[in-house]
Protein backbone atom coordinates (compact mmCIF):
# COMPACT_ATOMS: atom_id res chain seq x y z
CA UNK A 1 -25.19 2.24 1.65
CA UNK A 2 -22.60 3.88 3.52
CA UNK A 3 -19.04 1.71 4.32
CA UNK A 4 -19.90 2.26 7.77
CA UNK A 5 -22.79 0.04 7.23
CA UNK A 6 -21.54 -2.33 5.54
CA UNK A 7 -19.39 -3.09 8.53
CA UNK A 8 -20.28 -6.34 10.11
CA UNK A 9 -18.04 -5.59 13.24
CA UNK A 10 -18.46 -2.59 15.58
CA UNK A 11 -15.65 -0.11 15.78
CA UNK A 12 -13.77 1.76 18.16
CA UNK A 13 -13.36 5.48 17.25
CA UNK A 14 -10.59 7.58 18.46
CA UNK A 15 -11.23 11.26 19.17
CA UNK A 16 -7.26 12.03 19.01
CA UNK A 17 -5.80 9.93 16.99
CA UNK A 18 -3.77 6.87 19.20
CA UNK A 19 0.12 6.41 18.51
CA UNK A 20 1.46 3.18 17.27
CA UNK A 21 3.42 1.57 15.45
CA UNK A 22 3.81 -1.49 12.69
CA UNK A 23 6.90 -3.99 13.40
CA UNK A 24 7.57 -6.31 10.82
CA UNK A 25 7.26 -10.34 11.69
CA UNK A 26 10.85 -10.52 12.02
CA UNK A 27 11.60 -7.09 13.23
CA UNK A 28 13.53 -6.16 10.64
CA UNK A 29 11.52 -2.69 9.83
CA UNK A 30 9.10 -0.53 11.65
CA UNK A 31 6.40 2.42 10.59
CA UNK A 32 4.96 4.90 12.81
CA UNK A 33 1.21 5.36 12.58
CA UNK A 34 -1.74 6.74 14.01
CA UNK A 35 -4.91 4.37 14.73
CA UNK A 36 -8.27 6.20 13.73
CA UNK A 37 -10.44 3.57 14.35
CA UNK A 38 -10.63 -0.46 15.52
CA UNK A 39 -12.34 -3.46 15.96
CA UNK A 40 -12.36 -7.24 16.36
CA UNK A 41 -11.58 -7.32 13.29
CA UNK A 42 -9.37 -5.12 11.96
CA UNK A 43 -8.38 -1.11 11.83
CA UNK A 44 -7.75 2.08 9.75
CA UNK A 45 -4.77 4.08 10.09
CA UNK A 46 -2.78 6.75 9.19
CA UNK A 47 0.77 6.03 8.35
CA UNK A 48 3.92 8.66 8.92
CA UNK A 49 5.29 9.44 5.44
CA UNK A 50 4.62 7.14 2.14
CA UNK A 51 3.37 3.53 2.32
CA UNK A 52 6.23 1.42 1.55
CA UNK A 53 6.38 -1.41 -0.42
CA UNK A 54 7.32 -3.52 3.07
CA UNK A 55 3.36 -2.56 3.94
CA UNK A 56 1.85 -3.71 0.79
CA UNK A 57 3.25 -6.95 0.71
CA UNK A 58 3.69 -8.70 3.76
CA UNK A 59 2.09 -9.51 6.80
CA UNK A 60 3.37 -7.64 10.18
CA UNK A 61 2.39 -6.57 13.38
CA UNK A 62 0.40 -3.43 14.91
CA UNK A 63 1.83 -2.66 18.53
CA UNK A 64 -1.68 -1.35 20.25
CA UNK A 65 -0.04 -0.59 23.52
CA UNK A 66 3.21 1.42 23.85
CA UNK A 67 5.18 -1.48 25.48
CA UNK A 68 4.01 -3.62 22.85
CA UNK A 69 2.55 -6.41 25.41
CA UNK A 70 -0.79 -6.08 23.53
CA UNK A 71 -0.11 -6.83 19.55
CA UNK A 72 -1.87 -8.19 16.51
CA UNK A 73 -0.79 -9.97 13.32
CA UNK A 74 -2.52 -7.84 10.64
CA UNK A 75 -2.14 -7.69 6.77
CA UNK A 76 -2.93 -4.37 4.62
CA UNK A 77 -6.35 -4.86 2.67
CA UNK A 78 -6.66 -1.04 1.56
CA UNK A 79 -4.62 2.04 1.05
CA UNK A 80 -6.00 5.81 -0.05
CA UNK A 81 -2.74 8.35 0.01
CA UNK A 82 -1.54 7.96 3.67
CA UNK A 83 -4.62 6.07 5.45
CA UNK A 84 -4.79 2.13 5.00
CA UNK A 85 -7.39 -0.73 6.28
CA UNK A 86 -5.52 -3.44 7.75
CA UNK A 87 -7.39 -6.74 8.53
CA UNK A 88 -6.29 -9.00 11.22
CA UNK A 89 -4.74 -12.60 10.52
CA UNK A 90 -3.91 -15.65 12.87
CA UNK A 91 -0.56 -16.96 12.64
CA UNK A 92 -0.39 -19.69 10.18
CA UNK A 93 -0.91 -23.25 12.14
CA UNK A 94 2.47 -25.27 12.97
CA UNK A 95 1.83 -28.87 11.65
CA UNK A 96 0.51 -31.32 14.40
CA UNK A 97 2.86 -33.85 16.04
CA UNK A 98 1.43 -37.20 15.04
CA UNK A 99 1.96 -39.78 17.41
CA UNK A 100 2.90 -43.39 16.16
C-alpha cells in the first residue's frame, strides 16, 4: 500500500510549490519553507536550509497566507533531509472558571 493510501484525509497538491513560513509560538524564531502538499489535517514541506533543532522539538506555527491572517498550530511528526510532515495541534485548553 502506497502512503498516499494510507491517508485518511484528502490533500491539497501544489503544482509550484507555495511560500511560507514557520513562526515559533512566541515569535522568537522563524524558517522559510515551501508547502508541497495540505490537508485538514496536516502538511509536507520543504524547509530552506537544515532542520533545526527549534523544528524538532517544539510546537509552532505555519503562516498559510502571506499576511499571516490564516495560521495553524502544527508540530513536526516526520523529517527526510529537507522535507518534513507536520501534523496539526489545537492549542492546549485554558482551565475552566468554576463558579462558586
Amino acid at each position: 500500500m502506497s502512503m498516499q493510501e494510507k491517508r485518511r484525509r484528502k490533500r491539497v497538491a501544489f503544482k509550484n510549490w507555495y511560500d511560507t513560513t514557520l513562526v515559533a509560538l512566541d515569535g522568537t524564531w522563524s524558517i522559510n519553507a515551501k508547502l508541497h502538499d495540505i490537508s485538514d489535517s496536516g502538511a509536507k514541506l520543504h524547509v530552506d536550509g537544515e532542520v533545526t533543532a527549534h523544528l524538532c522539538k517544539e510546537e509552532f506555527f505555519l503562516m498559510i497566507t502571506p499576511d499571516a491572517k490564516v495560521s495553524r498550530r502544527a508540530e513536526m511528526v516526520w523529517r527526510n533531509g529537507c522535507h518534513v510532515g507536520i501534523r496539526f495541534v489545537t492549542a492546549p485548553r485554558s482551565p475552566s472558571c468554576k463558579h462558586p
